[in-house]
Protein backbone atom coordinates (compact mmCIF):
# COMPACT_ATOMS: atom_id res chain seq x y z
CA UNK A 1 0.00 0.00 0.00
CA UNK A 2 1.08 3.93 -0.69
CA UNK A 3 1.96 5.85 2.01
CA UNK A 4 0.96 9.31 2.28
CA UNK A 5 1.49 12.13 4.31
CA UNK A 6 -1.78 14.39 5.23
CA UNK A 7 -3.36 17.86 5.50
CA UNK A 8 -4.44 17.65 9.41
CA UNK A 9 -6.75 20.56 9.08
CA UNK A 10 -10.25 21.15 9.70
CA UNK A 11 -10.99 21.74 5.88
CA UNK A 12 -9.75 18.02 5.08
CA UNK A 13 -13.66 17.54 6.25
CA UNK A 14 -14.80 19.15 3.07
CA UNK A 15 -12.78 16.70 1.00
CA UNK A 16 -13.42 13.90 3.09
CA UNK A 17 -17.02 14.30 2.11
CA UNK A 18 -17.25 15.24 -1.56
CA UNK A 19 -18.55 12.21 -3.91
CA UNK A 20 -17.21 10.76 -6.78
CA UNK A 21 -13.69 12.17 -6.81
CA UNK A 22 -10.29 9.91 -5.90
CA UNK A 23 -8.66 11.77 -2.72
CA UNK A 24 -5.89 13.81 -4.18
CA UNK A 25 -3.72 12.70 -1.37
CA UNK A 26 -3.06 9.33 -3.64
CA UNK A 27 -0.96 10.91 -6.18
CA UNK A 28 1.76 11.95 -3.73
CA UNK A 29 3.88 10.90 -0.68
CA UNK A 30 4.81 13.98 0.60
CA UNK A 31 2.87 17.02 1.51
CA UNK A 32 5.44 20.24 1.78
CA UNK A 33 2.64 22.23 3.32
CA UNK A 34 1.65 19.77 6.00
CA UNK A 35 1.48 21.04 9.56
CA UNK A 36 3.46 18.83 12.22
CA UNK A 37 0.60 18.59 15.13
CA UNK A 38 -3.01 19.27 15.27
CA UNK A 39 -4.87 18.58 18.73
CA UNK A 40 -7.36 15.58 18.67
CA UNK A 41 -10.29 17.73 19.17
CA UNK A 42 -9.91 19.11 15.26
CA UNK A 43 -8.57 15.76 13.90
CA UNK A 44 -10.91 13.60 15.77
CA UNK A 45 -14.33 15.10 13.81
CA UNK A 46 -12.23 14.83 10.04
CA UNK A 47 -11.59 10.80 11.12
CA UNK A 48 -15.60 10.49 12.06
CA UNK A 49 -16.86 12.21 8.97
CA UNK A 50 -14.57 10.62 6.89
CA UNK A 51 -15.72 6.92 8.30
CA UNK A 52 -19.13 7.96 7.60
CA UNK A 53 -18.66 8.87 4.02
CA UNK A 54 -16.39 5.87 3.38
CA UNK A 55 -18.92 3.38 4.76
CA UNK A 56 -22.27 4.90 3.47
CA UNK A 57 -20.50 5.51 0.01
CA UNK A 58 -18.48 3.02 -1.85
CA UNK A 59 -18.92 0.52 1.05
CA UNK A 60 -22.74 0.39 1.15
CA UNK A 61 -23.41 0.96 -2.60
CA UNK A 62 -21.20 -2.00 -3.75
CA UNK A 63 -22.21 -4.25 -0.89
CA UNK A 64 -25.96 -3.14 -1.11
CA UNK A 65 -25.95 -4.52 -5.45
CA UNK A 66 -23.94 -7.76 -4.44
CA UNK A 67 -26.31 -8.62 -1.57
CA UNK A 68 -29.32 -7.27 -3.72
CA UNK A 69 -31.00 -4.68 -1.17
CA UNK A 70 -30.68 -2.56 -4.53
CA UNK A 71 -30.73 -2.54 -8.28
CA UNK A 72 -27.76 -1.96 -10.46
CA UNK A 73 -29.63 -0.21 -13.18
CA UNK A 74 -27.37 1.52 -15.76
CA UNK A 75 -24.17 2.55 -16.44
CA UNK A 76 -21.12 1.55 -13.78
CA UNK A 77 -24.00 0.72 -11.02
CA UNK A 78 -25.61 -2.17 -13.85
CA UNK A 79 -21.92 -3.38 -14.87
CA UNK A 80 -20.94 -4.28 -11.14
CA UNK A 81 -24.80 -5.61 -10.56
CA UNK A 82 -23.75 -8.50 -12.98
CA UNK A 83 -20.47 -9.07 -11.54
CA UNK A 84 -18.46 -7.68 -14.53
CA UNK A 85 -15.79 -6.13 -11.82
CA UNK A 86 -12.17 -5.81 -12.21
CA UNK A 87 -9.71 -4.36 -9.56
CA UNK A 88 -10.14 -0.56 -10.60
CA UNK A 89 -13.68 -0.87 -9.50
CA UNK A 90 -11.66 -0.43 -6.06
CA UNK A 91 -9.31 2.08 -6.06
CA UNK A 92 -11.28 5.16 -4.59
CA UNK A 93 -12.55 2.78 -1.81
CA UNK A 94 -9.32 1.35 -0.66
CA UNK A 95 -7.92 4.81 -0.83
CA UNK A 96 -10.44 6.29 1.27
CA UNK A 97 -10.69 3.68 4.09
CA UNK A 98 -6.69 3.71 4.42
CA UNK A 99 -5.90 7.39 3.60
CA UNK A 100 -9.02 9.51 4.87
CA UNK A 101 -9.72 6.78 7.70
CA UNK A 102 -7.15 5.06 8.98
CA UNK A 103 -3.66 7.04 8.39
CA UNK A 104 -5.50 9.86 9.71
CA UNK A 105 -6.53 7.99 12.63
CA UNK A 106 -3.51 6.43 13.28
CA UNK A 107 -1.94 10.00 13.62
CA UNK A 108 -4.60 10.76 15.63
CA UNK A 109 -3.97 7.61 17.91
CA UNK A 110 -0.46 8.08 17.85
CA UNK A 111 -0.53 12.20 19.13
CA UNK A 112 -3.14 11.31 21.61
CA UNK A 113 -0.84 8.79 23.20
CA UNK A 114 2.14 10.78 23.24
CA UNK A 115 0.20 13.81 24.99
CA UNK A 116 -1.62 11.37 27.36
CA UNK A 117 -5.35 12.38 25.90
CA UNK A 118 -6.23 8.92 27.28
CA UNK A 119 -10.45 9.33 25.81
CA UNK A 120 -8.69 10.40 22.55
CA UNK A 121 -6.58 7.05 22.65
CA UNK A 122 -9.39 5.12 23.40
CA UNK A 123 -11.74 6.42 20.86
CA UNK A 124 -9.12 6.02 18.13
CA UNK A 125 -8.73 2.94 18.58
CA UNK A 126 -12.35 1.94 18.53
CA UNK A 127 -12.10 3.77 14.93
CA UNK A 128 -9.13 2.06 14.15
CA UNK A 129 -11.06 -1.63 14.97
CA UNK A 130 -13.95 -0.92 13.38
CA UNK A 131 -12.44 0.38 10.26
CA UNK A 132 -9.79 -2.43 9.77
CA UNK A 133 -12.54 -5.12 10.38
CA UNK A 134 -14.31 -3.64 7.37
CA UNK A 135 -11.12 -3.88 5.38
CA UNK A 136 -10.69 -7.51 6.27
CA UNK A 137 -14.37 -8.83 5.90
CA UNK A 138 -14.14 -7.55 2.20
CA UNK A 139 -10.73 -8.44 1.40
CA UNK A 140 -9.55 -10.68 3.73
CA UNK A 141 -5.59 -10.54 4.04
CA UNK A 142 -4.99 -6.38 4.38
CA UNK A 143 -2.04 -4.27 5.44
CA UNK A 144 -1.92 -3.59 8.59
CA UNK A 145 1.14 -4.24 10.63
CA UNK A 146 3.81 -2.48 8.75
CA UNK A 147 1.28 0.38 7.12
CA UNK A 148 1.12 4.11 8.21
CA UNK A 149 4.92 4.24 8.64
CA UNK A 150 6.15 5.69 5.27
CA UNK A 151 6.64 9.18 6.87
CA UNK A 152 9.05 8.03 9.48
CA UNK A 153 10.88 5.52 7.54
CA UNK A 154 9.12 2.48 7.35
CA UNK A 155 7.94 0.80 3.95
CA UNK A 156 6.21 1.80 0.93
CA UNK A 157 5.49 -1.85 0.09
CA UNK A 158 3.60 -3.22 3.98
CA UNK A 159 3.05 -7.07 3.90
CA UNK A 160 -0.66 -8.22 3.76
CA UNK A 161 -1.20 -9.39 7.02
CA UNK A 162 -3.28 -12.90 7.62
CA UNK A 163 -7.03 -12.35 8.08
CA UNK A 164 -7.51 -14.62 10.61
CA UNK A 165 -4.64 -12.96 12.60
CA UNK A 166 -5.88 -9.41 12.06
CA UNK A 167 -9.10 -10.39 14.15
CA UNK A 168 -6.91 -11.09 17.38
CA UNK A 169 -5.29 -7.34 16.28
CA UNK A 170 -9.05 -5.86 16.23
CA UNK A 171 -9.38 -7.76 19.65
CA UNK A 172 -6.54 -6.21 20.96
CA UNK A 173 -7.58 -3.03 19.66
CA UNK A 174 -10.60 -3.00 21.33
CA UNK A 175 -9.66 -4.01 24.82
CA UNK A 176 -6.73 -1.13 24.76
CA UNK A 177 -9.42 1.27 23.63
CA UNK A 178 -11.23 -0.03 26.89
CA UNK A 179 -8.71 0.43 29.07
CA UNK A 180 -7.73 3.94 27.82
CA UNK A 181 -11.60 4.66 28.33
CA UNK A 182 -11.43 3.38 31.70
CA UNK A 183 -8.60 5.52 32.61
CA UNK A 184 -9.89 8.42 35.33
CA UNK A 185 -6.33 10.51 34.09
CA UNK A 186 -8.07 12.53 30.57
CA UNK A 187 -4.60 14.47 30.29
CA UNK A 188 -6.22 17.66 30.20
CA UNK A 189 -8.41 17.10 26.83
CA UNK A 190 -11.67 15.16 26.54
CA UNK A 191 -13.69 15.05 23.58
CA UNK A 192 -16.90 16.69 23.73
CA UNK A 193 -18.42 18.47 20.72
CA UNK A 194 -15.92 17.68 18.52
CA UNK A 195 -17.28 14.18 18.77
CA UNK A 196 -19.68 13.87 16.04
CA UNK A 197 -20.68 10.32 16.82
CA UNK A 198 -21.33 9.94 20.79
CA UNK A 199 -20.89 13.94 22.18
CA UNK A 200 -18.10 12.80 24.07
CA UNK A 201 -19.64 9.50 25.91
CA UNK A 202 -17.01 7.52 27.08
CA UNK A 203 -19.07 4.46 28.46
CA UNK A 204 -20.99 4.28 24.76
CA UNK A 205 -17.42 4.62 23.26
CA UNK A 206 -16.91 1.22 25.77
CA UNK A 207 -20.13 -0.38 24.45
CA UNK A 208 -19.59 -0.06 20.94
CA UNK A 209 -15.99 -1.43 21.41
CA UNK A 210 -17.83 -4.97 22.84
CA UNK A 211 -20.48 -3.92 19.86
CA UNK A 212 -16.98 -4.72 17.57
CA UNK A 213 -16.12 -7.73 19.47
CA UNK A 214 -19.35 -9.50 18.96
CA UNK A 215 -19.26 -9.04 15.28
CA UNK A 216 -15.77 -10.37 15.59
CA UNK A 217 -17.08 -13.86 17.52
CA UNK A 218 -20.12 -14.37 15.31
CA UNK A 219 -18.79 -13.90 12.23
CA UNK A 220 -16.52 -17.56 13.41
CA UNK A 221 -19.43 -18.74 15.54
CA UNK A 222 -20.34 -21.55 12.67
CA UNK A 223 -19.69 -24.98 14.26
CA UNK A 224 -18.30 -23.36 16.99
CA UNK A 225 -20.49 -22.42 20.16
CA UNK A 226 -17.37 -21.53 22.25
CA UNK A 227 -17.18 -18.61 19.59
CA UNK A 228 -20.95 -17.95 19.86
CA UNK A 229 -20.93 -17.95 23.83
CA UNK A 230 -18.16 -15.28 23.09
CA UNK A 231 -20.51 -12.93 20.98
CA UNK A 232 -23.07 -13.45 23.57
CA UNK A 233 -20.62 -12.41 26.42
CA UNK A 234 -19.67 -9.24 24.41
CA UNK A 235 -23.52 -8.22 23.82
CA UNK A 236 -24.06 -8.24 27.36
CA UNK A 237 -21.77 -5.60 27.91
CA UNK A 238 -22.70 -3.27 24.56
CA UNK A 239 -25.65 -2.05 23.45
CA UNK A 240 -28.88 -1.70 25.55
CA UNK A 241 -31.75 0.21 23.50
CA UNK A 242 -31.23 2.37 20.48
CA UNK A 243 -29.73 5.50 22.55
CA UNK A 244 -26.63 4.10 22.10
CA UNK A 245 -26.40 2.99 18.43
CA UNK A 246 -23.12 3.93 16.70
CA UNK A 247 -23.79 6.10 13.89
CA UNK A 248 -22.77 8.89 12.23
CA UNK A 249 -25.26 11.80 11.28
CA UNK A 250 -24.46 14.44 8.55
CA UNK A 251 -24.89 18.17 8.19
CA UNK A 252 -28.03 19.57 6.36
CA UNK A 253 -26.14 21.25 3.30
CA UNK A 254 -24.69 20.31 -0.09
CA UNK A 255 -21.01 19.74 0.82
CA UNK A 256 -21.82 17.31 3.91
CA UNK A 257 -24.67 15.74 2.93
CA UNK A 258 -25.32 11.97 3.53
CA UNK A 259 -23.41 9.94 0.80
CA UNK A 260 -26.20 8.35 -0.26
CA UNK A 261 -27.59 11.88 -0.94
CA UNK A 262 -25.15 13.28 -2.85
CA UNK A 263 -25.33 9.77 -5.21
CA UNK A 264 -28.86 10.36 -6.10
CA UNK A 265 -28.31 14.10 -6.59
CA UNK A 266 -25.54 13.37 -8.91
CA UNK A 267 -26.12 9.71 -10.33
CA UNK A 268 -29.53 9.81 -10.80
CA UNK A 269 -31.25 6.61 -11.68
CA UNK A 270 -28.03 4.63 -11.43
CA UNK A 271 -29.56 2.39 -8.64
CA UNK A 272 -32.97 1.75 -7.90
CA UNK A 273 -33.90 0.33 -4.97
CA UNK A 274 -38.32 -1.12 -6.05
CA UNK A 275 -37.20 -3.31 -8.34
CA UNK A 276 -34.60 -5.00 -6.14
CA UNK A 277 -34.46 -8.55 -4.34
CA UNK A 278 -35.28 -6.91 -1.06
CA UNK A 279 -38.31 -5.27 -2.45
CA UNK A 280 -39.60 -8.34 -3.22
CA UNK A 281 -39.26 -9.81 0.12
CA UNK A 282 -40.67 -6.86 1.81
CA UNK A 283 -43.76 -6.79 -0.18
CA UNK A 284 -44.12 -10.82 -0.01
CA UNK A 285 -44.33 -10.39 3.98
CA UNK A 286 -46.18 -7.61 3.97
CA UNK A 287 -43.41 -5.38 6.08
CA UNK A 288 -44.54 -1.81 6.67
CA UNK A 289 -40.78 -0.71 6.44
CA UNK A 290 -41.13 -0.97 2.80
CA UNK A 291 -41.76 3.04 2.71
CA UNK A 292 -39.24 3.82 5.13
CA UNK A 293 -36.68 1.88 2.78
CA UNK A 294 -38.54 2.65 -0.58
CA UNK A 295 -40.19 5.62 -2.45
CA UNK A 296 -41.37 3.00 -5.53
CA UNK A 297 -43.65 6.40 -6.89
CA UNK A 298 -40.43 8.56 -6.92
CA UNK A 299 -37.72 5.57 -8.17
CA UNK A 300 -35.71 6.36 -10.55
CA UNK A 301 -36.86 10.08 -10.54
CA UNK A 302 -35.70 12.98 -9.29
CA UNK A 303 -35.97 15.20 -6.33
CA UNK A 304 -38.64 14.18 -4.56
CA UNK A 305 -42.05 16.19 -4.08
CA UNK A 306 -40.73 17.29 -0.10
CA UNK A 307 -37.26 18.28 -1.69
CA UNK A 308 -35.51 15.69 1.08
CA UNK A 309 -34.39 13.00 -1.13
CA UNK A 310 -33.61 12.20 -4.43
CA UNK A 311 -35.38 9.01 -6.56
CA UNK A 312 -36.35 5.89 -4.52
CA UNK A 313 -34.53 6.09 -1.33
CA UNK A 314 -37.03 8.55 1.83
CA UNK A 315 -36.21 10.38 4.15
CA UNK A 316 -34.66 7.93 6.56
CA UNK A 317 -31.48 6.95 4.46
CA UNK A 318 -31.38 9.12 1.85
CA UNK A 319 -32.00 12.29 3.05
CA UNK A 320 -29.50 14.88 2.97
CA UNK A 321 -28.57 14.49 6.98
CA UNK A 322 -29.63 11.30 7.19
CA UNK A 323 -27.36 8.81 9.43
CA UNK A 324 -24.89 6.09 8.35
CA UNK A 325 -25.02 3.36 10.71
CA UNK A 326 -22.26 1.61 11.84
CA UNK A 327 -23.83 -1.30 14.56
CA UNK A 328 -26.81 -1.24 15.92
CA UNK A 329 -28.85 -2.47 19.15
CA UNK A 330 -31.22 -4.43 16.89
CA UNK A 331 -28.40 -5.68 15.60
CA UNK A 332 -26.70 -6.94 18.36
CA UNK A 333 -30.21 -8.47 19.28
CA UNK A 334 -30.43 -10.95 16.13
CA UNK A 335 -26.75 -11.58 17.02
CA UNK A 336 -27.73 -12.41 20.28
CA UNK A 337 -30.80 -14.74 18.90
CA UNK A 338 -27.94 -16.28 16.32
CA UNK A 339 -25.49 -17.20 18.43
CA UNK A 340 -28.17 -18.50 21.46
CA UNK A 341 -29.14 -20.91 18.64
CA UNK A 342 -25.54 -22.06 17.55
CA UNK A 343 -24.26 -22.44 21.58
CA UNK A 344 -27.46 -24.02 22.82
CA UNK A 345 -29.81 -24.45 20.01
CA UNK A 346 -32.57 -22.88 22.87
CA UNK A 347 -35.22 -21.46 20.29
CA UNK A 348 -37.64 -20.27 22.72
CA UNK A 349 -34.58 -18.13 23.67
CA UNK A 350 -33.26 -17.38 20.85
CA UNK A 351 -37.12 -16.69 19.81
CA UNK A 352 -37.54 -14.11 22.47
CA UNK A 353 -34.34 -12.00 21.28
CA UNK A 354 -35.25 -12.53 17.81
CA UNK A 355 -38.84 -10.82 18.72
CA UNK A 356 -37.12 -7.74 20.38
CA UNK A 357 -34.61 -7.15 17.63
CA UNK A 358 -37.43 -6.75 15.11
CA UNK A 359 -39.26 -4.56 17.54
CA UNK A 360 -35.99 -2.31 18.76
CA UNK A 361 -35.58 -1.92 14.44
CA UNK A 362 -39.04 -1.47 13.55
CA UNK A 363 -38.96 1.20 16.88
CA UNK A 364 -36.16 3.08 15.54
CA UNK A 365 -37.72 3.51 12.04
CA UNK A 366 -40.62 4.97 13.38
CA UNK A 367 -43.04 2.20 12.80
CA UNK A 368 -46.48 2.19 14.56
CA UNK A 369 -46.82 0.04 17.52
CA UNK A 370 -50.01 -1.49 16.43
CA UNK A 371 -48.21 -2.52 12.64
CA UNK A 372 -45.18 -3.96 14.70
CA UNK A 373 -47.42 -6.42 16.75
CA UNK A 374 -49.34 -7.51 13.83
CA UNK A 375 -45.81 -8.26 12.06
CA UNK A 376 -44.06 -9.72 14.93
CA UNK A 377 -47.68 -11.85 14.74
CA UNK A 378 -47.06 -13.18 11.62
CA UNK A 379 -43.55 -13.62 11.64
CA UNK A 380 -42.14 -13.62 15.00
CA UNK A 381 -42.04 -17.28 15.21
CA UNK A 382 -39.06 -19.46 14.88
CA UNK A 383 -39.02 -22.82 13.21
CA UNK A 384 -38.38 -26.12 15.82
CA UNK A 385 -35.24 -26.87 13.89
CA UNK A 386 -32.21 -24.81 14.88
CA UNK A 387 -30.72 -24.82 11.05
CA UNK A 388 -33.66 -23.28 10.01
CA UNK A 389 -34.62 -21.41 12.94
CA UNK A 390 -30.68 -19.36 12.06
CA UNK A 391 -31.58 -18.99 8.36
CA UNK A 392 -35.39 -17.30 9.74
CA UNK A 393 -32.80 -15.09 11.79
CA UNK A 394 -30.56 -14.23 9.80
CA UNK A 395 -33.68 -12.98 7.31
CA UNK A 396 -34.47 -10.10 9.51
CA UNK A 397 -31.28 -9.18 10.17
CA UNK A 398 -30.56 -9.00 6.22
CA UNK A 399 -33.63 -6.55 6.13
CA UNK A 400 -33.01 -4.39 9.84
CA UNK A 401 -29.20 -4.12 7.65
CA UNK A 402 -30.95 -2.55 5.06
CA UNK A 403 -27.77 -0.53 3.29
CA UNK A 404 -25.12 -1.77 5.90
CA UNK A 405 -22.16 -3.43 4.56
CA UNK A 406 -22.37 -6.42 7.47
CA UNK A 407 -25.84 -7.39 5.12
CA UNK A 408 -23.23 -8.71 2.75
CA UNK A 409 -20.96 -10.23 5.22
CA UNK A 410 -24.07 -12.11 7.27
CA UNK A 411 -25.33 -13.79 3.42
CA UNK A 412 -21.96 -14.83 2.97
CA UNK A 413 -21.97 -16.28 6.45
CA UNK A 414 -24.97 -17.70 6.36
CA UNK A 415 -26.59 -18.30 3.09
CA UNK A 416 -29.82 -16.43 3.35
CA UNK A 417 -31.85 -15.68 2.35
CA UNK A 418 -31.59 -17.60 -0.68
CA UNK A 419 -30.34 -15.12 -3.10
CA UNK A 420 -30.27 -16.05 -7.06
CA UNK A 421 -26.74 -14.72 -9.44
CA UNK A 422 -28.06 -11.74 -11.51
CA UNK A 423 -24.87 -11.70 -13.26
CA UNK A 424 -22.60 -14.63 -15.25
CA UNK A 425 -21.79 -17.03 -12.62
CA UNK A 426 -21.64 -17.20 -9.15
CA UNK A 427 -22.29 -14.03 -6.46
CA UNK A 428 -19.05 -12.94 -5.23
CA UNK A 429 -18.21 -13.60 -2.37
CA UNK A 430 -15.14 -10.57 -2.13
CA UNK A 431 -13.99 -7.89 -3.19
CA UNK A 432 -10.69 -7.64 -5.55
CA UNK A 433 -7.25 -6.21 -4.33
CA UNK A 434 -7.76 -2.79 -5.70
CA UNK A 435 -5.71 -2.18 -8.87
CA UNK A 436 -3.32 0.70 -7.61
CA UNK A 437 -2.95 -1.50 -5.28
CA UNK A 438 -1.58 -4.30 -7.38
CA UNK A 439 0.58 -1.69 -9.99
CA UNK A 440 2.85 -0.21 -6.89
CA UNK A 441 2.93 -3.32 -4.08
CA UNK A 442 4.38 -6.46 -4.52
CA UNK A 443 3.05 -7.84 -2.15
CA UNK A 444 -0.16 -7.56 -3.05
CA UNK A 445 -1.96 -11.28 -3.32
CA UNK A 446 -3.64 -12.86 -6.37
CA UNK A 447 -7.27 -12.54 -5.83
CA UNK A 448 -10.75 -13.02 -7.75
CA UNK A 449 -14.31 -11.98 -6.58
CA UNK A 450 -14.51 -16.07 -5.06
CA UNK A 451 -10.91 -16.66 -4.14
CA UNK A 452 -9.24 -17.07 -1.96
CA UNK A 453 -12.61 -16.85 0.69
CA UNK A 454 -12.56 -14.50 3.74
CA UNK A 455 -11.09 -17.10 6.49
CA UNK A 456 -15.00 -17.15 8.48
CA UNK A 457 -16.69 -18.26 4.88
CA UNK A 458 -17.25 -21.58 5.21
């Protein structure tokens, strides 16, 4: 991977969240008008925004047509729909997660433990977990290790460190972010304002660092209920009702508007969302949070008639300061009813969390209490055998994860629902080592969309 030095400034913000365009920084390694230091409490908000954009743009859109929550309808959006996708396809992605993420995160992690801003060590390293588990879910074997070090004399060329052994690094990244979190001594700075995702929260900082953990346990908890009593361990201590959901929430104007946003202002009709898989499975159980995920009237079209949207996707996700979210109560609650089933194979109490993840979702979308009974009526109960009983599960989490990158990652884990190729062979099950990638690192592996499999794909 390049290495890149980077404009710490609050402006960087502004870049981080303008659509379409490769981030400048990956044409050069050295910045002659870089400042040396910039407090936390201006880099921290840059890292956050730029997570946000990363993860509700490239990360969501690409994940969202392979999983079939959308509808690849023309143009580069149609091409990658039917699996025609070759490494470029990956370029701006890579280079946003590692340059406008992650290097700038590790400098942030790096100054905050040099000054002793112990909550600023903490929360980078909750950043730093959450982002590289996104790298490896998608492309299994990443840099890690020897990355970020260009500017002080490491390589150019990092190694691709083992997928399976980056998970014990996100691990370990977690439980130092804990203990930093934990630590009475701030240093003299705390977050506060600058914190765009929790205000300056500590303990929900905490919580969604066991949030990261249980994705970490589930995702191996297949034939393995040690792994699945794990996840349920970790829930225990995260999330307790949507208050503390991990999200990121954009600005109300054109330059930091929600990704998803600025795609329909500026892609229009690329990807419809009424014609897709999940529209289908909505409408076939009759799920009242078809509207809140679909405008089928305004699809394909463009602003819509209350000026907060653009084409098929309301207010919820695709307005203009709509929220990109990162992990969720309700998710953690069909974790919970997953992993119950895979360490004990209890359904009634598995049933019981799977009931309360579809209400906490449902709850957070706004849906009428009187339309969630009648759906958690219909299709609250869970099959007597366990197989099935994870595959009824893992349905409703595929829908609560409507736009969330993990949607892709739980059908590759578990096979539903039962999704059919729209494209020439088989869906992929990862992404391609980005091409830039490939031209200036060695030791970048050999990879297609099936090969070699993220290590929990079995």
């Amino acid at each position: 991977m390049k290495q890149f030095k980077i404009i710490l400034a609050v402006g960087v913000l502004s870049a981080a969240l303008t659509s379409c365009k490769k981030d400048f920084f990956t044409n050069v390694n050295t910045n002659p008008n870089v400042v040396n230091y910039v407090t936390p409490n201006l880099l921290l908000p840059t890292v956050e925004a730029a997570l946000g954009y990363t993860q509700g743009g490239d990360f969501s859109r690409f994940a969202s047509l392979l999983d079939q929550q959308t509808f690849g309808l023309q143009n580069q959006t149609n091409t990658f729909y039917n699996y025609q996708i070759n490494g470029g396809v990956f370029d701006n992605q890579w280079g946003d997660l590692y340059t406008s993420v992650m290097e700038n995160n590790y400098t942030l992690m790096k100054d905050a433990d040099a000054k002793g801003y112990n909550a600023y060590s903490g929360i980078s390293r909750i950043i730093m977990a959450y982002s590289l588990q996104l790298a490896v879910d998608n492309w299994g074997d990443v840099p890690y290790s020897e990355s970020f070090q260009a500017n002080t004399g490491g390589t150019l060329t990092p190694a691709f460190d083992k997928d399976q052994a980056l998970y014990d690094t996100i691990a370990k990244l977690v439980d130092d972010a804990i203990s930093f979190l934990g630590n009475a001594d701030d240093g003299g700075l705390t977050p506060g304002t600058d914190d765009r995702i929790y205000g300056g929260d500590e303990n929900k900082w905490i919580k969604f660092g066991y949030a990261i953990k249980a994705r970490l346990y589930i995702h191996q908890s297949k034939g393995d209920a040690g792994m699945a009593d794990k996840a349920i361990a970790e829930i225990n201590a995260a999330f307790t009702s949507n208050n503390d959901n991990a999200e990121f929430v954009f600005g109300g104007d054109q330059t930091s508007a929600n990704p998803w946003y600025q795609f329909g202002r500026d892609r229009q009709a690329y990807i419809t969302f009424s014609n897709s898989t999940l529209a289908g499975i909505l409408t076939d159980l009759n799920d009242p949070r078809y509207d809140v995920f679909i405008d089928a009237d305004n699809d394909g079209g463009g602003l819509s008639a209350s000026g907060n949207y653009f084409g098929g996707l309301p207010d919820y996700y695709g307005a203009v300061d709509a929220p990109v979210e990162f992990i969720t109560y309700d998710e953690l609650l069909f974790v919970k009813a997953e992993a119950t089933l895979r360490s004990s194979g209890d359904i009634a109490t598995a049933q019981a969390f799977y009931q309360q993840a579809i209400k906490a979702n449902m709850q957070k979308l706004g849906i009428a209490d009187a339309d969630i009974t009648t759906y958690i009526n219909a299709n609250g109960t869970l099959p007597a055998n366990v197989n099935d009983a994870i595959n009824k599960v893992a349905l409703q989490e595929y829908i609560a994860l409507y736009l969330n990158p993990e949607a892709f990652t739980l059908w590759r884990r578990t096979g539903s629902p039962n999704l059919s190729p729209v494209g020439t062979g088989d869906i992929p099950r990862r992404y391609i080592y980005p091409q830039t990638e490939s031209s200036y690192n060695p030791n970048t592996p050999q990879s297609t969309v099936y090969t070699p499999k993220i290590f929990w794909d079995k």
